[in-house]
C-alpha atoms as a PDB file:
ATOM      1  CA  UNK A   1      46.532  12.513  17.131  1.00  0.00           C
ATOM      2  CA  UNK A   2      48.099  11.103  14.053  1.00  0.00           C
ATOM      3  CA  UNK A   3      45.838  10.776  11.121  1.00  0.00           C
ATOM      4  CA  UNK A   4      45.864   7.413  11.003  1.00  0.00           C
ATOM      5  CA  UNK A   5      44.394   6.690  14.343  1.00  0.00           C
ATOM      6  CA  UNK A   6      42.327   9.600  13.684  1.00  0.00           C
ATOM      7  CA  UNK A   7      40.435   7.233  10.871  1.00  0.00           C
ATOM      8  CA  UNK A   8      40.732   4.029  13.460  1.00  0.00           C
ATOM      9  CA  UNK A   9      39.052   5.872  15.543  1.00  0.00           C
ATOM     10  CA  UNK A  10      36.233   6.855  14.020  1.00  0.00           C
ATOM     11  CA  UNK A  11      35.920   3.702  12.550  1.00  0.00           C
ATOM     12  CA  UNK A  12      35.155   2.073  15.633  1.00  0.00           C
ATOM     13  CA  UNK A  13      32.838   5.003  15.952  1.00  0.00           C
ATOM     14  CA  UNK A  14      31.229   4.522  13.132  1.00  0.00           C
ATOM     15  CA  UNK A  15      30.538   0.892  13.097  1.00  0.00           C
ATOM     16  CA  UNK A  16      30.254   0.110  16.523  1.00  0.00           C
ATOM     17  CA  UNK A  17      33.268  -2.450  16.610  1.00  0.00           C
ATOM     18  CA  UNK A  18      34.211  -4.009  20.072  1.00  0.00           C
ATOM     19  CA  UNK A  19      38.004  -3.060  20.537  1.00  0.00           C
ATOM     20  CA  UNK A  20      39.459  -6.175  22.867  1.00  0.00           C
ATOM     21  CA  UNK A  21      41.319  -5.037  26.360  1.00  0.00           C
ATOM     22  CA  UNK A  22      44.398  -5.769  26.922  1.00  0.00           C
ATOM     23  CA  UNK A  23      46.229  -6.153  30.496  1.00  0.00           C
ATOM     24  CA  UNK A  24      47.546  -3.141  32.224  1.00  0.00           C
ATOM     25  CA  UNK A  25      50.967  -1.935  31.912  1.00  0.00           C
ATOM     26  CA  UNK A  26      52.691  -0.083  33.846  1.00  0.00           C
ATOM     27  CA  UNK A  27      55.789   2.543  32.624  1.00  0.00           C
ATOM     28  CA  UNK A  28      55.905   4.626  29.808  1.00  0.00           C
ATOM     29  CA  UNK A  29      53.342   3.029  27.106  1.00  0.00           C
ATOM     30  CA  UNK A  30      55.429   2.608  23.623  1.00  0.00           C
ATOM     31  CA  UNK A  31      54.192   4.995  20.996  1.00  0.00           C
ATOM     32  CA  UNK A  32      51.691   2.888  18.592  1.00  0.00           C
ATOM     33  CA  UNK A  33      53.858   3.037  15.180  1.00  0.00           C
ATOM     34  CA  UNK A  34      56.746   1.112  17.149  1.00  0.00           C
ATOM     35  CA  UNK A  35      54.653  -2.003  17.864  1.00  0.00           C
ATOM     36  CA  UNK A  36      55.693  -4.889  15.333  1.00  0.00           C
ATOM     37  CA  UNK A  37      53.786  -4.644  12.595  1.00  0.00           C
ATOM     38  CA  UNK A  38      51.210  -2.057  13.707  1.00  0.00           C
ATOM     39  CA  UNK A  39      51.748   0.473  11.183  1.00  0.00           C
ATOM     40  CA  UNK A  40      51.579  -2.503   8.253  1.00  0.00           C
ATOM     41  CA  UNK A  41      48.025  -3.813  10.007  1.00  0.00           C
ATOM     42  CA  UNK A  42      46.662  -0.126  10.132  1.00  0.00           C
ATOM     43  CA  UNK A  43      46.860   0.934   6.854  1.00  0.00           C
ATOM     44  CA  UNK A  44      45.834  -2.178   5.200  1.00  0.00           C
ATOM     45  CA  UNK A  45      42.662  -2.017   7.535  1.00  0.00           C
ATOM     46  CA  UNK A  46      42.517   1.785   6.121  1.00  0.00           C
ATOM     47  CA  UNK A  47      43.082   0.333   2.630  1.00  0.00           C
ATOM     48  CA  UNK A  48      39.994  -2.123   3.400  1.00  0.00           C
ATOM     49  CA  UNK A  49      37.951   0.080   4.398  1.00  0.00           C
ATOM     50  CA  UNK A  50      38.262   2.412   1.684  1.00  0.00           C
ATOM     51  CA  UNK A  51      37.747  -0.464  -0.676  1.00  0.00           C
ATOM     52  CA  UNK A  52      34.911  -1.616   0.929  1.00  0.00           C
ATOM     53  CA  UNK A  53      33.580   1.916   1.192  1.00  0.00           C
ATOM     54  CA  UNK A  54      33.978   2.659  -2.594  1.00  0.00           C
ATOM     55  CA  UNK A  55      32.053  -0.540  -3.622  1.00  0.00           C
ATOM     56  CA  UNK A  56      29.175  -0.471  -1.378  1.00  0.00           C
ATOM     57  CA  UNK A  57      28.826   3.509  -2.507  1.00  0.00           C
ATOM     58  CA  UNK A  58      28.400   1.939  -6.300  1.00  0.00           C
ATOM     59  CA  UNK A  59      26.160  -0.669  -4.569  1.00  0.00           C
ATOM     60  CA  UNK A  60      24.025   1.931  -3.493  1.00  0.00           C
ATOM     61  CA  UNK A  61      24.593   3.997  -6.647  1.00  0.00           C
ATOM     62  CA  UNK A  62      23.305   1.215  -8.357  1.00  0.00           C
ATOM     63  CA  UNK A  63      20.614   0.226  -6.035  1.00  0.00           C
ATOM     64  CA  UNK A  64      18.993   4.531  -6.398  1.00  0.00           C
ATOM     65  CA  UNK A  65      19.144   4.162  -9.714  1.00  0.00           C
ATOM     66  CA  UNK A  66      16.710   0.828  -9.807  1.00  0.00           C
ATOM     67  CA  UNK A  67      14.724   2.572  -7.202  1.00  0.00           C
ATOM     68  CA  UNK A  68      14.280   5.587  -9.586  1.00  0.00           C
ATOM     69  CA  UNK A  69      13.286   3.825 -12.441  1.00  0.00           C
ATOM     70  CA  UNK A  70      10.803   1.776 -10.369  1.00  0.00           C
ATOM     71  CA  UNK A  71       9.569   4.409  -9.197  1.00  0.00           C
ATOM     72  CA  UNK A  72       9.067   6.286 -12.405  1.00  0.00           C
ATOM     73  CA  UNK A  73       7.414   3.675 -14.056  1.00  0.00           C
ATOM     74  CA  UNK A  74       5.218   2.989 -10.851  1.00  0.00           C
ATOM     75  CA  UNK A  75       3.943   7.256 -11.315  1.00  0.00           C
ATOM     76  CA  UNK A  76       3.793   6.512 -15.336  1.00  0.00           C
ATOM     77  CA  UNK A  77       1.622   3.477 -14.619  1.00  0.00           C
ATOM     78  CA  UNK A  78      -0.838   5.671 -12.445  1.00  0.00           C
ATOM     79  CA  UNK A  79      -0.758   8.522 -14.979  1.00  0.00           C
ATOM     80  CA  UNK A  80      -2.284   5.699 -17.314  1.00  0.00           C
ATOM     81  CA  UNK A  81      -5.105   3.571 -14.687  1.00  0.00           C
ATOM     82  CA  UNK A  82      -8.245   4.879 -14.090  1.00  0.00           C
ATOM     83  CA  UNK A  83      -8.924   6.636 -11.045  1.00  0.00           C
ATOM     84  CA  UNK A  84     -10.416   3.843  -8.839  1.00  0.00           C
ATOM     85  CA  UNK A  85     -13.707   6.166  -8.316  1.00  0.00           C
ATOM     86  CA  UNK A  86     -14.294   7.311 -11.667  1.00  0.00           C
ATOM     87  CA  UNK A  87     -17.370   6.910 -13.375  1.00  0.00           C
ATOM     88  CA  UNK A  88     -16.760   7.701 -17.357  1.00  0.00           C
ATOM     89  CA  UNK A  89     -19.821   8.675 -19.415  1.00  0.00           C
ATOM     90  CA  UNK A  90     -19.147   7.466 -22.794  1.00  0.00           C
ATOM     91  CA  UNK A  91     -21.578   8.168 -25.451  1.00  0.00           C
ATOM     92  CA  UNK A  92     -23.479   5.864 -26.854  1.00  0.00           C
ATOM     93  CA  UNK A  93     -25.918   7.286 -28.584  1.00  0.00           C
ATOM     94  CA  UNK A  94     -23.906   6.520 -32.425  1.00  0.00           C
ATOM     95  CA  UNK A  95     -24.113   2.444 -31.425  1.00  0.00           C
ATOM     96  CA  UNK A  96     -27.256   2.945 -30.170  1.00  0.00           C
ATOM     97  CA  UNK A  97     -28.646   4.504 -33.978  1.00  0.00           C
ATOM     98  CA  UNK A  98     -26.408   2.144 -35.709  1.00  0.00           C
ATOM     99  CA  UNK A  99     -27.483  -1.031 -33.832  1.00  0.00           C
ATOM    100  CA  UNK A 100     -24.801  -2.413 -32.675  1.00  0.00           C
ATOM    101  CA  UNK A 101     -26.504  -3.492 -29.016  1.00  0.00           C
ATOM    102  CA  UNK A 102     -27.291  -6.641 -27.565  1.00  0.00           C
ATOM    103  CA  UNK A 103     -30.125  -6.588 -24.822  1.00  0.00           C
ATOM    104  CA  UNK A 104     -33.246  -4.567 -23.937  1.00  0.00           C
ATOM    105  CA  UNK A 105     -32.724  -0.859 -24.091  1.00  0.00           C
ATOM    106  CA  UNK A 106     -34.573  -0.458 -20.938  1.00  0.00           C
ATOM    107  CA  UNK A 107     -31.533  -2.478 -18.898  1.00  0.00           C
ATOM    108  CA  UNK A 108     -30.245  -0.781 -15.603  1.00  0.00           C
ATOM    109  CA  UNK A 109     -27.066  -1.938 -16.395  1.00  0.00           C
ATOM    110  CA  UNK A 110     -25.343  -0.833 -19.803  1.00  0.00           C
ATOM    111  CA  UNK A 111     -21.763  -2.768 -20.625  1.00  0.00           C
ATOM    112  CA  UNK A 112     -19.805  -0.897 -23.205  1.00  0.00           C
ATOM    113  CA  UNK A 113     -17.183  -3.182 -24.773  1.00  0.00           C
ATOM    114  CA  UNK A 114     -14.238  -1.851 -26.574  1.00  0.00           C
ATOM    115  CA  UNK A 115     -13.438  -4.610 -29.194  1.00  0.00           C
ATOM    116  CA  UNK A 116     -11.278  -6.027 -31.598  1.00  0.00           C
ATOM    117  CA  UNK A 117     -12.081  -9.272 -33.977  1.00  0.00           C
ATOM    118  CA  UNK A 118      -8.957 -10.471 -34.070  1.00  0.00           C
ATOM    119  CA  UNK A 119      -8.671  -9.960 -30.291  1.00  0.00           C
ATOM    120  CA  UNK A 120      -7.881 -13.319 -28.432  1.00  0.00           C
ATOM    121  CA  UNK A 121      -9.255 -11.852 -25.461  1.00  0.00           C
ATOM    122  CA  UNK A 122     -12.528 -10.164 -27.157  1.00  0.00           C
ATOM    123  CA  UNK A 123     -13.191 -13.779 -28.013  1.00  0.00           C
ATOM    124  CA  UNK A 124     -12.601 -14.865 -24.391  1.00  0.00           C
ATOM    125  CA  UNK A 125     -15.191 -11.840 -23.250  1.00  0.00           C
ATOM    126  CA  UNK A 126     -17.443 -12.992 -25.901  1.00  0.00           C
ATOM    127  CA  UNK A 127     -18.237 -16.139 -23.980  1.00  0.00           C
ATOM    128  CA  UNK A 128     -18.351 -14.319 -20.768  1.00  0.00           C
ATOM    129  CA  UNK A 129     -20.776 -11.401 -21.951  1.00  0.00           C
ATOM    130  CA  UNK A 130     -22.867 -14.590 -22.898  1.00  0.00           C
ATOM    131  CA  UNK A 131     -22.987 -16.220 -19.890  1.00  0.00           C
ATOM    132  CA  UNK A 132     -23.783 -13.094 -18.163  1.00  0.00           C
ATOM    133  CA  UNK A 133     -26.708 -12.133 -20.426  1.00  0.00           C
ATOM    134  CA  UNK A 134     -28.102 -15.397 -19.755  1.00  0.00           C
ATOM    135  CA  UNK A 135     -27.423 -14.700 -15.600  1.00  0.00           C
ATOM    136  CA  UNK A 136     -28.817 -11.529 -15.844  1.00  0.00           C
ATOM    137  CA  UNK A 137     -31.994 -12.030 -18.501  1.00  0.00           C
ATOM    138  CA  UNK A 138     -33.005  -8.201 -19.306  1.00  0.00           C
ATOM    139  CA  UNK A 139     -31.127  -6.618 -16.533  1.00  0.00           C
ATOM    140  CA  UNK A 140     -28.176  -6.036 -18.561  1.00  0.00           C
ATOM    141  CA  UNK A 141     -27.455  -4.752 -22.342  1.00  0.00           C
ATOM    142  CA  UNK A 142     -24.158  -4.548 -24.051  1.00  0.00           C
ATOM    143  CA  UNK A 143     -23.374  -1.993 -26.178  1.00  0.00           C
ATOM    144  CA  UNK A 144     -20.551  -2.803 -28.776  1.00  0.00           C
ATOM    145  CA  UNK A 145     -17.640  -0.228 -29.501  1.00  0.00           C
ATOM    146  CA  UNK A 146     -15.097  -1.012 -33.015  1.00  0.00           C
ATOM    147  CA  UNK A 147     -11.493  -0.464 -31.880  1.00  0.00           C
ATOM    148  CA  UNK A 148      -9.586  -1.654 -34.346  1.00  0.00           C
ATOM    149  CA  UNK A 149      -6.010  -2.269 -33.060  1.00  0.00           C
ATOM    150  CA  UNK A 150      -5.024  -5.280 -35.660  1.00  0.00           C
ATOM    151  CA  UNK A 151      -6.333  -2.872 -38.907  1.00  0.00           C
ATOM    152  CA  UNK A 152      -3.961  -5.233 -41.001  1.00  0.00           C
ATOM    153  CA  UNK A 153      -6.479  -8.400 -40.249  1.00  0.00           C
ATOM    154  CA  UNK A 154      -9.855  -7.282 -38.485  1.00  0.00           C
ATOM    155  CA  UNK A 155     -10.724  -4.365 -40.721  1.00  0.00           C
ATOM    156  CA  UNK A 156     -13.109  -6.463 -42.789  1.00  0.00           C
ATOM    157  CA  UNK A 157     -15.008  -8.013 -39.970  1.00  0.00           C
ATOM    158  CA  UNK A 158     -15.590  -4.202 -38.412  1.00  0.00           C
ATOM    159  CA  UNK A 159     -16.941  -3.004 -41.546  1.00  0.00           C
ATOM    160  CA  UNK A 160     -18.725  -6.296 -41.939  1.00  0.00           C
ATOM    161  CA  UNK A 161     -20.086  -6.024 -38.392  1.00  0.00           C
ATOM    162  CA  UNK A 162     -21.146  -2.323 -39.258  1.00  0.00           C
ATOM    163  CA  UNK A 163     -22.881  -3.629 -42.162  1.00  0.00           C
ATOM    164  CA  UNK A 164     -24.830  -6.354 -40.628  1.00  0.00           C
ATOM    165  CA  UNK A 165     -25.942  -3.619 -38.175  1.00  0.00           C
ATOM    166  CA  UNK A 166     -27.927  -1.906 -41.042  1.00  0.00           C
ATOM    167  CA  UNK A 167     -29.507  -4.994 -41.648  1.00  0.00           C
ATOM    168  CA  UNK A 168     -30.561  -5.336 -37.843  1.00  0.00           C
ATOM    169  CA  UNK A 169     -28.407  -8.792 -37.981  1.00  0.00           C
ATOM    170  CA  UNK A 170     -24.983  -7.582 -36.088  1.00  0.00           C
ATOM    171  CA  UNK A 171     -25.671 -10.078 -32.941  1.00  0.00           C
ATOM    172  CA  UNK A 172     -26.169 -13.224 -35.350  1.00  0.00           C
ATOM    173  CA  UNK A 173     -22.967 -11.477 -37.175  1.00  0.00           C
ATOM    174  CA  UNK A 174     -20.985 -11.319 -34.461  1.00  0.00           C
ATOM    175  CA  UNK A 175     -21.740 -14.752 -32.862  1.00  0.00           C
ATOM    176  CA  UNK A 176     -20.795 -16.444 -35.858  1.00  0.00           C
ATOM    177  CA  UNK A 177     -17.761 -14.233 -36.822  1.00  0.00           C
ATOM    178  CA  UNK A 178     -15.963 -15.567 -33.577  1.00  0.00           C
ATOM    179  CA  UNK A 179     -16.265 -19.062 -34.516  1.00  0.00           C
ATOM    180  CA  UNK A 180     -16.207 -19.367 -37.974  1.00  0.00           C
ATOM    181  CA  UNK A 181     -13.780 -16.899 -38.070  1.00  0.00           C
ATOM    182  CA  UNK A 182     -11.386 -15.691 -35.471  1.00  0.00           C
ATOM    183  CA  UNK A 183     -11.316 -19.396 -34.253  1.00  0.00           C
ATOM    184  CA  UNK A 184     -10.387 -20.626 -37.729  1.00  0.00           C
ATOM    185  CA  UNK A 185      -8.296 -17.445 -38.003  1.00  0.00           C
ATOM    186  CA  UNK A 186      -6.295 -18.155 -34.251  1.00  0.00           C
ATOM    187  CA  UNK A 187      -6.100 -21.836 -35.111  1.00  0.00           C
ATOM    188  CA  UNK A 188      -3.668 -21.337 -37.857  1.00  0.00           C
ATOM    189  CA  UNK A 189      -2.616 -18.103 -38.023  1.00  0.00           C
ATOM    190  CA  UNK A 190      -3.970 -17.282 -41.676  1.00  0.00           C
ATOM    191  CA  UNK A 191      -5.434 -13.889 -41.925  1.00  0.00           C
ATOM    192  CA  UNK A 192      -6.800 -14.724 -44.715  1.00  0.00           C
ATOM    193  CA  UNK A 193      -9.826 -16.151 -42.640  1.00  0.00           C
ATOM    194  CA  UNK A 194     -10.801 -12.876 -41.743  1.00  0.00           C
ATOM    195  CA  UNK A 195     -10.112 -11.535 -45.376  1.00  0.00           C
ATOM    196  CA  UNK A 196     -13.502  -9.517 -46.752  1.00  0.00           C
ATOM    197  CA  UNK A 197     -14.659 -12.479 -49.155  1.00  0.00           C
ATOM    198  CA  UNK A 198     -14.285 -14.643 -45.616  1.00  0.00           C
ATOM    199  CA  UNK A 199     -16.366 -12.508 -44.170  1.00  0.00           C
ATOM    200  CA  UNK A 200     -18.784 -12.168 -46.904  1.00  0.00           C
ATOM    201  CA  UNK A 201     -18.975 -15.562 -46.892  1.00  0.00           C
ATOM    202  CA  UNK A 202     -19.519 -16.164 -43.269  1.00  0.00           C
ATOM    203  CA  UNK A 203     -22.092 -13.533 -43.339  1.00  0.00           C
ATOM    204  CA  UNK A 204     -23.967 -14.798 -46.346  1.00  0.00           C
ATOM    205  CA  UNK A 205     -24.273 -17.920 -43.860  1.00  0.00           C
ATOM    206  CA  UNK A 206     -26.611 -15.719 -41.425  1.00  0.00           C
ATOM    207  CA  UNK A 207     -29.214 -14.790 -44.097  1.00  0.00           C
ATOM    208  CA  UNK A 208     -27.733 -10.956 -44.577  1.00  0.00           C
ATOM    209  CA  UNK A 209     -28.055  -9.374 -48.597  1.00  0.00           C
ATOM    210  CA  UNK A 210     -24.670 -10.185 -49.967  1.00  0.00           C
ATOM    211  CA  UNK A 211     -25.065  -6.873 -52.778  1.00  0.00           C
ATOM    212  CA  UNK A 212     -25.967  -4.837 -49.691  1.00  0.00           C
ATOM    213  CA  UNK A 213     -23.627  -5.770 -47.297  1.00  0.00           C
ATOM    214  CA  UNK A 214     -20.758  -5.328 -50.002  1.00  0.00           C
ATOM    215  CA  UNK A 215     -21.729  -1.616 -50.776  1.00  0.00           C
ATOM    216  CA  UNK A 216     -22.211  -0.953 -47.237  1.00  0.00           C
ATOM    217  CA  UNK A 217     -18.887  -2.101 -46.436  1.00  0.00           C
ATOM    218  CA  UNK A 218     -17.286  -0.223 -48.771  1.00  0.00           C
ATOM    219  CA  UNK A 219     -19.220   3.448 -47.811  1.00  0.00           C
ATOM    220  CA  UNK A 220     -18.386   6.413 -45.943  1.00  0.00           C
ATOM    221  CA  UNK A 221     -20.988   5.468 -43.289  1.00  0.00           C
ATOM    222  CA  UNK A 222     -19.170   2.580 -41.946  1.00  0.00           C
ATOM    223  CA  UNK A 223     -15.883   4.066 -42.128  1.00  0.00           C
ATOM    224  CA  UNK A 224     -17.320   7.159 -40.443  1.00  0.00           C
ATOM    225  CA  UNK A 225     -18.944   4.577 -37.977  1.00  0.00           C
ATOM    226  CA  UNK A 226     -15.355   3.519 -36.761  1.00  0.00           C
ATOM    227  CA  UNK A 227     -13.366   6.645 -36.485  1.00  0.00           C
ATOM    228  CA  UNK A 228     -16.355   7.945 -34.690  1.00  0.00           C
ATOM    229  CA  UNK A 229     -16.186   4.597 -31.900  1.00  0.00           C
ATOM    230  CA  UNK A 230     -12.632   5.046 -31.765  1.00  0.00           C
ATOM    231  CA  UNK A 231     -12.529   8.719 -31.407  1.00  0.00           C
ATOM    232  CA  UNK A 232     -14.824   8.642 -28.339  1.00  0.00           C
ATOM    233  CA  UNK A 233     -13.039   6.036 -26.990  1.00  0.00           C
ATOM    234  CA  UNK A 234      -9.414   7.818 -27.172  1.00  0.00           C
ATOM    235  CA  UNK A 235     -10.733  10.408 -24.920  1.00  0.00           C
ATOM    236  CA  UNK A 236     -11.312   7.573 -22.208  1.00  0.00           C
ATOM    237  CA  UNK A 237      -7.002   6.655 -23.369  1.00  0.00           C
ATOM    238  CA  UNK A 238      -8.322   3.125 -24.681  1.00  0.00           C
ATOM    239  CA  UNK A 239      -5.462   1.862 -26.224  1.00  0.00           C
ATOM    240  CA  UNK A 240      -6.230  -1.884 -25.944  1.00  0.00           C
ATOM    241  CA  UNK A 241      -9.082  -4.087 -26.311  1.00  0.00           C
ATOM    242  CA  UNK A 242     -11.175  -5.596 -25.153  1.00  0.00           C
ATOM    243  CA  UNK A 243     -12.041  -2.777 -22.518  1.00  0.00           C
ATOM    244  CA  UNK A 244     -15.384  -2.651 -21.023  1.00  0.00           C
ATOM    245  CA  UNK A 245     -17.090   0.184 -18.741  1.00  0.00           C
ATOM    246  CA  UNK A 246     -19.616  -1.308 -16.484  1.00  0.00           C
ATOM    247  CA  UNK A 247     -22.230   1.860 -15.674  1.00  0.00           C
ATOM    248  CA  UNK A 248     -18.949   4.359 -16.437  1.00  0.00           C
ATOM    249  CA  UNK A 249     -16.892   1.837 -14.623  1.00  0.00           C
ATOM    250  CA  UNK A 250     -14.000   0.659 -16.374  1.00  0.00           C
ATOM    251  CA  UNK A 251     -12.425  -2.791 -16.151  1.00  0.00           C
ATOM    252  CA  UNK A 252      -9.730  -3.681 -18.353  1.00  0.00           C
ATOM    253  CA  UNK A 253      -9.080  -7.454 -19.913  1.00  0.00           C
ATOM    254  CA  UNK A 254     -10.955 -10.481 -20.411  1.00  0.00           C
ATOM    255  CA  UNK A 255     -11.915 -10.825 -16.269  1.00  0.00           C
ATOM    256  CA  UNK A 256     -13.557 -13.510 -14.430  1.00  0.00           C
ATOM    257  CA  UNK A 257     -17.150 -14.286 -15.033  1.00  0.00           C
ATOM    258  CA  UNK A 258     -17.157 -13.639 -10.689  1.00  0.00           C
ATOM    259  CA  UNK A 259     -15.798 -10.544 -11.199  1.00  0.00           C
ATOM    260  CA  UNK A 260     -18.451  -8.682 -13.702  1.00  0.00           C
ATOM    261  CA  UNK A 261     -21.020 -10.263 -11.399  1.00  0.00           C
ATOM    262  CA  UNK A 262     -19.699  -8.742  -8.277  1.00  0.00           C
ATOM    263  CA  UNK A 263     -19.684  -5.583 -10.092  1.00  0.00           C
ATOM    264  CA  UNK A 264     -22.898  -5.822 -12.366  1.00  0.00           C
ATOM    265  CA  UNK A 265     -24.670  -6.482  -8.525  1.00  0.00           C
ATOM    266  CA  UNK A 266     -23.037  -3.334  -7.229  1.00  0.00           C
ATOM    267  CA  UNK A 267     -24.478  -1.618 -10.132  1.00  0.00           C
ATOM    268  CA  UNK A 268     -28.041  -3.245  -9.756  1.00  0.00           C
ATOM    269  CA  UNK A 269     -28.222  -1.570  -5.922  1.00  0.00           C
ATOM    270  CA  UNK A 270     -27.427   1.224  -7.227  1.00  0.00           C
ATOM    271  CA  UNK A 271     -29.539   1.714  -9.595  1.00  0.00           C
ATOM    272  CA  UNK A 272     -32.284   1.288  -7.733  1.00  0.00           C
ATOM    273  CA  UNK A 273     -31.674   3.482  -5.361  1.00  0.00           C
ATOM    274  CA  UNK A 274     -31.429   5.893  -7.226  1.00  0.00           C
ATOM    275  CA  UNK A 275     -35.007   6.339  -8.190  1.00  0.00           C
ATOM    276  CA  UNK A 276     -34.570   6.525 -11.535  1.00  0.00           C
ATOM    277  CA  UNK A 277     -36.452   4.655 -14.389  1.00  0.00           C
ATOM    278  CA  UNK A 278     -33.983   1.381 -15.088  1.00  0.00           C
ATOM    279  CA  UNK A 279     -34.218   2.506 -18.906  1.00  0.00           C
ATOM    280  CA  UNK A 280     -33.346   6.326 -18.079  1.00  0.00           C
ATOM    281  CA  UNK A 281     -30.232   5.438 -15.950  1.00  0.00           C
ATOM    282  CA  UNK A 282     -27.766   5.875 -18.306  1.00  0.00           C
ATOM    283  CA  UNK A 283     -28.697   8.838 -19.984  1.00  0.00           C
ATOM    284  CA  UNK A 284     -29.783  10.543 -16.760  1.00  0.00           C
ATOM    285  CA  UNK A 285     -27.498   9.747 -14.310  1.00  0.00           C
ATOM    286  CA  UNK A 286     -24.512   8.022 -16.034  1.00  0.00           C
ATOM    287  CA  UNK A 287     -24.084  10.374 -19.012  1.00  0.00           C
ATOM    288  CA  UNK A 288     -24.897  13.645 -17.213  1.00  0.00           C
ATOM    289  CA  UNK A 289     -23.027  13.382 -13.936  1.00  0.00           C
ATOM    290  CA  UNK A 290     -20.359  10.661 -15.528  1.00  0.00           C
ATOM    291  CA  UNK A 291     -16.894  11.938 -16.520  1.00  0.00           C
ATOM    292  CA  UNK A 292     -16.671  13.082 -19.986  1.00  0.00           C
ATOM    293  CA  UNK A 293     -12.949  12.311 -20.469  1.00  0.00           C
ATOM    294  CA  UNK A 294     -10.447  10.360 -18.527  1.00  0.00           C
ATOM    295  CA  UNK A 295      -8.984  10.462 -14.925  1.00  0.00           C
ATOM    296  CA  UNK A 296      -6.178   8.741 -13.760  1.00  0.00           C
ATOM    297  CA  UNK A 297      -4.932   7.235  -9.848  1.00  0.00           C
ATOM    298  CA  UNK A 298      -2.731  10.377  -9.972  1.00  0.00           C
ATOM    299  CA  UNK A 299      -5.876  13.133 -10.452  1.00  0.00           C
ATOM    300  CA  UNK A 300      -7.951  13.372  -7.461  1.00  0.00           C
ATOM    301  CA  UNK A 301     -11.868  13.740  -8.425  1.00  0.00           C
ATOM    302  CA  UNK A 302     -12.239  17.722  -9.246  1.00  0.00           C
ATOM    303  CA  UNK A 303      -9.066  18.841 -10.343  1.00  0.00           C
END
């Protein structure tokens, strides 16, 4: 068999092509090649074929290549969520000394928030921590964590905030630094409204010791204050704000009121079933069977 009929017929092999009968004839049957035309119509069939061939291969080529990258970046995304059942026990205790809580200390349910005052979405959490301290009365407290990721225009207010603190006045600061503030601040795009003598001036407004605040600002302490927030943080890979952990539970972005309920509720059940004093939860169950740095969807629990 020639090797041209030798590709025709695999070819029809291949992709299952209906060949159409012809009528019997009877004699000597003329060798293919001297049918009119036949050779022509073969090998430009051949010639299609291969052309066809060679661009669906770089279709496919092409199509591997998207399907590596996705793929890739779906195993770098996992590498970088939390592992759906991890419970992360961040320490507290340096907020805790410093003040910077909102809520009894005896709450079952402790909500750390990673935040940033020139944040959009801190400010949009702000409102929703609110409304769920109001849900939940003295069932939940909020702990508040400095991550500073815009250093160029919220520095002040964290020092600020970190000064109010030592004046047991951070919650009055920090209500009033959203709106007199970072609203002022998003409205128009001038950092300037979060510049220190803003934010003196907004905290004046609260009753806090201008001379005091200013040195405290300015010292070690409240420098120290942030590393040490954003240090502990780093070892949960916070990179972005705001990001909350929910009894070790971490949920990332400014989420539906619903949503922290749903989980705040889970957390209440549990709680209670545990046996454990509400005000003892954290430190005795959270913090000492919690995760003390962070696991991703790609590390199962105990690796």
């Amino acid at each position: 068999m020639s090797r041209l009929v030798s590709v025709v017929v695999a070819c029809a092999l291949v992709t299952g092509c209906q060949s159409s009968a012809k009528p019997e004839v009877k004699g000597p049957a003329k060798p293919l090649a001297q049918e009119p035309g036949s050779t022509a119509t073969l090998e430009a069939r051949v010639q299609k074929l291969e052309a066809d061939n060679a661009r669906y291969a770089e279709a496919l080529e092409f199509l591997q290549k998207v399907y590596d990258q996705q793929k890739a970046q779906a195993e770098a995304d996992q590498a970088n969520e939390p592992a759906d059942d991890a419970i992360f026990a961040v320490d507290i205790a340096p907020d805790l000394a410093a003040g910077l809580i909102e809520g009894p200390l005896d709450a079952p349910v402790t909500i750390v928030e990673a935040f940033d005052f020139a944040c959009p979405y801190c400010r949009r959490v702000h409102d929703t921590l609110g409304d769920l301290m109001k849900a939940y009365g003295g069932k939940i407290r909020i702990v508040y964590k400095n991550m500073v990721v815009h250093p160029q225009v919220a520095t002040s207010a964290h020092l600020a905030g970190c000064a109010a603190a030592k004046q047991k006045k951070f919650i009055a600061f920090n209500d009033v630094i959203w709106t007199k503030g970072f609203d002022e601040y998003a409205a128009t795009r001038d950092a300037s409204k979060l510049s220190e003598d803003a934010v003196i001036a907004i905290a004046k407004g609260v009753g806090l010791n201008v001379a005091k605040l200013k040195a405290d600002m300015k010292s070690d302490e409240c420098k120290a204050q942030l590393k040490t927030d954003m240090d502990e943080l780093a070892k949960f890979k916070v990179d972005a704000t705001p990001t909350l952990f929910v009894n070790g539970t971490q949920v990332a972005g400014a989420q539906p009121v619903e949503d922290f309920k749903k989980l705040i509720d889970e957390k209440l059940v549990l709680v209670e079933k545990s046996g454990v004093a509400p005000g003892d939860y954290y430190s005795k169950v959270i913090m000492v069977t919690g995760e003390k740095k962070f696991r991703s969807k790609k590390d199962p629990k105990g690796s």
